[in-house]
Protein backbone atom coordinates (compact mmCIF):
# COMPACT_ATOMS: atom_id res chain seq x y z
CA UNK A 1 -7.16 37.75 4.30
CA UNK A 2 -6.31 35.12 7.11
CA UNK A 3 -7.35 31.46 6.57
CA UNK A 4 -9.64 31.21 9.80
CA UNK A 5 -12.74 29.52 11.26
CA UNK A 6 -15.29 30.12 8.87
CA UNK A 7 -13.31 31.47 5.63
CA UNK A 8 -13.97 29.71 2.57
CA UNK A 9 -10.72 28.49 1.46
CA UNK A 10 -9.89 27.91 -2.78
CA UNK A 11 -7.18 26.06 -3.53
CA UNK A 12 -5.30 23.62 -6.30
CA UNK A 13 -3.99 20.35 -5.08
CA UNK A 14 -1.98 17.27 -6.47
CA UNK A 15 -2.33 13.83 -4.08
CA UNK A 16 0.38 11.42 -4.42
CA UNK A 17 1.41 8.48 -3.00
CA UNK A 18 4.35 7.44 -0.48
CA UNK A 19 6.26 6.86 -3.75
CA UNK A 20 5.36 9.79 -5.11
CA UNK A 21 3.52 8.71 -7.84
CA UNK A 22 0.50 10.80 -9.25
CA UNK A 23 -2.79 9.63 -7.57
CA UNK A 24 -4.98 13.11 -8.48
CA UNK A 25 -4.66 16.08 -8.75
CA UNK A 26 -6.78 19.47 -9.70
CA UNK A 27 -7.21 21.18 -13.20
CA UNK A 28 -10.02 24.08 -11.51
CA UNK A 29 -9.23 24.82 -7.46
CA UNK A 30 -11.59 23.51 -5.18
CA UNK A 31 -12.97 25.70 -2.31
CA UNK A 32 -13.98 24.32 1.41
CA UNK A 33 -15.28 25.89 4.28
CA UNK A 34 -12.28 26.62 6.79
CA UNK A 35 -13.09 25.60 10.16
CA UNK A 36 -13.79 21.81 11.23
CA UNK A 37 -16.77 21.27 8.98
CA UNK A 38 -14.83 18.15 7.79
CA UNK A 39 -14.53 19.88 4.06
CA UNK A 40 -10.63 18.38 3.96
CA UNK A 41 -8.72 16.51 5.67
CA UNK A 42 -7.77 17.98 9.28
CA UNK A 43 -4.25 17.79 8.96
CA UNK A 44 -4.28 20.09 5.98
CA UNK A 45 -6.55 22.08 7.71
CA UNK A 46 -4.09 22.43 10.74
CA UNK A 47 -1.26 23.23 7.87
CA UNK A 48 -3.35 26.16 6.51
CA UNK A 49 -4.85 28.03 9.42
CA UNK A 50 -3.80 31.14 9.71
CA UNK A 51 -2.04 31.25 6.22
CA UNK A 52 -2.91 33.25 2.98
CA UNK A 53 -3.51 32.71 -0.46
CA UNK A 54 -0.52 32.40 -2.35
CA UNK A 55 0.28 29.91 0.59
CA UNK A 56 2.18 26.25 -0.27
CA UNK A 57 2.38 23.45 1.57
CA UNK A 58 2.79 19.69 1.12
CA UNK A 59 1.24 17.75 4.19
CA UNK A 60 2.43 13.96 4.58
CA UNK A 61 -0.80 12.02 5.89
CA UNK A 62 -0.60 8.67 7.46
CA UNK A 63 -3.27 6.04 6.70
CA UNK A 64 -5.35 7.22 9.64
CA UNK A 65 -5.36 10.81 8.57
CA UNK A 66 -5.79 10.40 5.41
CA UNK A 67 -8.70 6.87 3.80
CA UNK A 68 -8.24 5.27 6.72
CA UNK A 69 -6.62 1.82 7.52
CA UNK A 70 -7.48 -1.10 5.63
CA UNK A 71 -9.94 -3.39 7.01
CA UNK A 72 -9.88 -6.80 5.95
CA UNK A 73 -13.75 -7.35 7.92
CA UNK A 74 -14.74 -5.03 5.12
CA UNK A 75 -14.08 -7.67 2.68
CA UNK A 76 -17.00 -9.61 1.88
CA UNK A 77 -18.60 -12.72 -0.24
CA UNK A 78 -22.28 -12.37 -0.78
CA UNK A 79 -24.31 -14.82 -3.27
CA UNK A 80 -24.38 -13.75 -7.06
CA UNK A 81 -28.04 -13.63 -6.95
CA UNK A 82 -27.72 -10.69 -4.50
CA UNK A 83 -27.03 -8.67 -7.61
CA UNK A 84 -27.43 -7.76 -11.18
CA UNK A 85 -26.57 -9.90 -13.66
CA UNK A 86 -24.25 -7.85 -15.70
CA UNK A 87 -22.46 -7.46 -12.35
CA UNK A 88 -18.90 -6.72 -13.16
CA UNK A 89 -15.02 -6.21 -11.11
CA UNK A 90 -15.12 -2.53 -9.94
CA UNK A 91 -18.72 -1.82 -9.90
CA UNK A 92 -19.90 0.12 -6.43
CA UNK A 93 -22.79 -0.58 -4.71
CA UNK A 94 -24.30 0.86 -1.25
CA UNK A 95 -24.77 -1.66 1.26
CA UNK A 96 -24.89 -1.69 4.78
CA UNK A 97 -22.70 -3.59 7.71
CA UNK A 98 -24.59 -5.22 10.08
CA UNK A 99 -22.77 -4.60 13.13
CA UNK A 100 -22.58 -0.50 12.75
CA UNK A 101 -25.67 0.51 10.39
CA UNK A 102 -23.48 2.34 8.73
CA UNK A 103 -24.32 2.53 4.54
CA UNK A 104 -20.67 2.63 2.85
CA UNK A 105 -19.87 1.62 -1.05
CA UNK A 106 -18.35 -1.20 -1.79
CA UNK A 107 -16.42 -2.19 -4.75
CA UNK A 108 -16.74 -5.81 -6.72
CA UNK A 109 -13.34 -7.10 -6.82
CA UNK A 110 -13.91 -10.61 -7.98
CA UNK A 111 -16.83 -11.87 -9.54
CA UNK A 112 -17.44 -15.97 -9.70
CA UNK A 113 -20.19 -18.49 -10.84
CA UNK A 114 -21.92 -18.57 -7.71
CA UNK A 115 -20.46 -15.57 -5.54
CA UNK A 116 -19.34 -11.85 -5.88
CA UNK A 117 -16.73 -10.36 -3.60
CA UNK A 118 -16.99 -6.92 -2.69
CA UNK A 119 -14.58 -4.57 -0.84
CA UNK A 120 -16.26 -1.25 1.43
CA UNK A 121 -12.01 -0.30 2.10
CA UNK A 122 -11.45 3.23 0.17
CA UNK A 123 -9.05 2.37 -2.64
CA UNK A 124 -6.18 4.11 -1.04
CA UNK A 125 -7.00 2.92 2.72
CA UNK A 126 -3.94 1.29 4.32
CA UNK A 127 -1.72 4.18 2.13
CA UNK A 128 0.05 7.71 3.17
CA UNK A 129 -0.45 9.99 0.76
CA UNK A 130 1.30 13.34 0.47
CA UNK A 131 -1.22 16.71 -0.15
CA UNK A 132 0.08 19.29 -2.26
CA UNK A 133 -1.42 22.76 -2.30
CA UNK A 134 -1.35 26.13 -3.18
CA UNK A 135 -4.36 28.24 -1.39
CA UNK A 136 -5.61 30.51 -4.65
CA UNK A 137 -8.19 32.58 -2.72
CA UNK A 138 -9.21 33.19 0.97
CA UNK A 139 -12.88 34.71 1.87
CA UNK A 140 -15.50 34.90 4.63
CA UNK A 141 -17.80 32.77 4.32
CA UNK A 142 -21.80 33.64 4.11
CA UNK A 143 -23.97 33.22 7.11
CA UNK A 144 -25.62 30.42 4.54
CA UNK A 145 -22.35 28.28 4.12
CA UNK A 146 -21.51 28.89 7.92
CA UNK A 147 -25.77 27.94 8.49
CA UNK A 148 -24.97 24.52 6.19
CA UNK A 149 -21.32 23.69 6.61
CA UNK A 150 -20.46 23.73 2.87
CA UNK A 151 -19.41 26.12 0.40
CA UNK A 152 -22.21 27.29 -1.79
CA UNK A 153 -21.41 28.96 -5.35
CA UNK A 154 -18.83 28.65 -7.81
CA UNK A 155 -16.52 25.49 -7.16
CA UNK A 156 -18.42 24.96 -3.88
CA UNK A 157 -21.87 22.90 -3.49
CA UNK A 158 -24.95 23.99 -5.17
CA UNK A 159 -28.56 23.26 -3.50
C-alpha cells in the first residue's frame, strides 16, 4: 500500500544532529496519520508520500522545519517567589507569554537567590537535525483517526 492522505504510516526513526551525533532515536516504530494532520514534521511527510513500507529516507531539516529558531524573547527572569521552593535547573513549567496567549513550557536554566530564569526555546531550536527512517507498515486509516486527526491503537494515541 501507497503512503497517501489519510494512511496511517509506522515507522522507526533515529534524529541526529548537523554533526551527526545521536539526539533520539526509536526502539518500537511510531505510527502517524499521513496527510497534514501535523503528526511529523512536513518535510518528512513530503519525503514519504507516495512511498511504501520498506521505504528509507534521511531528510535534512533546517531550524525552521524542524524546533524552530531560537528566540532569545523567550528567555525570561521571573522572581523566585513565582515558584516552588525546591525549584531546580531543568525543571518545566507551563506558562503563558503575554503578547500571544499562547501556553508553552519553559525550562529553568539558572536558578539564583532572588530570581529563576526560564527558557520556552525547544532544546534543539536554532539546530538542523537530520531524520532517519525506515516506514515498517502502511494502512488506511479508520473513519475515527481520519474523524480525530491521530492514530488510535497500538503505537498510536489511546482515548
Amino acid at each position: 500500500m501507497q503512503i497517501t492522505k489519510n494512511t496511517v504510516v509506522s515507522l522507526s526513526y533515529r534524529l541526529t544532529n548537523a554533526q551527526g551525533e545521536l539526539i533520539e532515536e526509536t526502539d518500537q516504530p511510531i505510527s502517524y496519520l499521513h496527510g497534514g494532520y501535523h503528526g511529523i514534521f512536513p518535510g518528512v511527510e513530503k519525503a514519504l508520500d507516495g512511498k511504501q513500507a520498506g521505504f528509507q529516507c534521511d531528510v535534512k531539516l533546517e531550524p525552521e522545519d524542524a524546533f524552530g529558531e531560537y528566540e532569545a524573547s523567550l528567555v525570561r527572569v521571573e522572581p523566585r517567589n513565582l515558584f516552588p521552593p525546591n525549584v531546580k535547573v531543568g525543571m518545566q513549567f507551563e506558562g503563558g507569554s503575554e503578547q500571544s496567549g499562547e501556553t508553552r513550557v519553559y525550562t529553568v536554566t539558572d536558578v539564583a537567590d532572588d530570581k529563576i530564569v526560564v527558557d520556552g526555546n525547544h532544546p534543539l531550536a536554532g539546530q538542523g537535525v537530520v531524520f532517519s527512517c525506515v516506514v515498517t507498515e502502511v494502512r488506511s486509516a479508520s473513519s475515527e483517526e481520519v474523524t480525530h486527526g491521530h492514530v488510535h491503537g497500538p503505537h498510536g494515541h489511546h482515548h
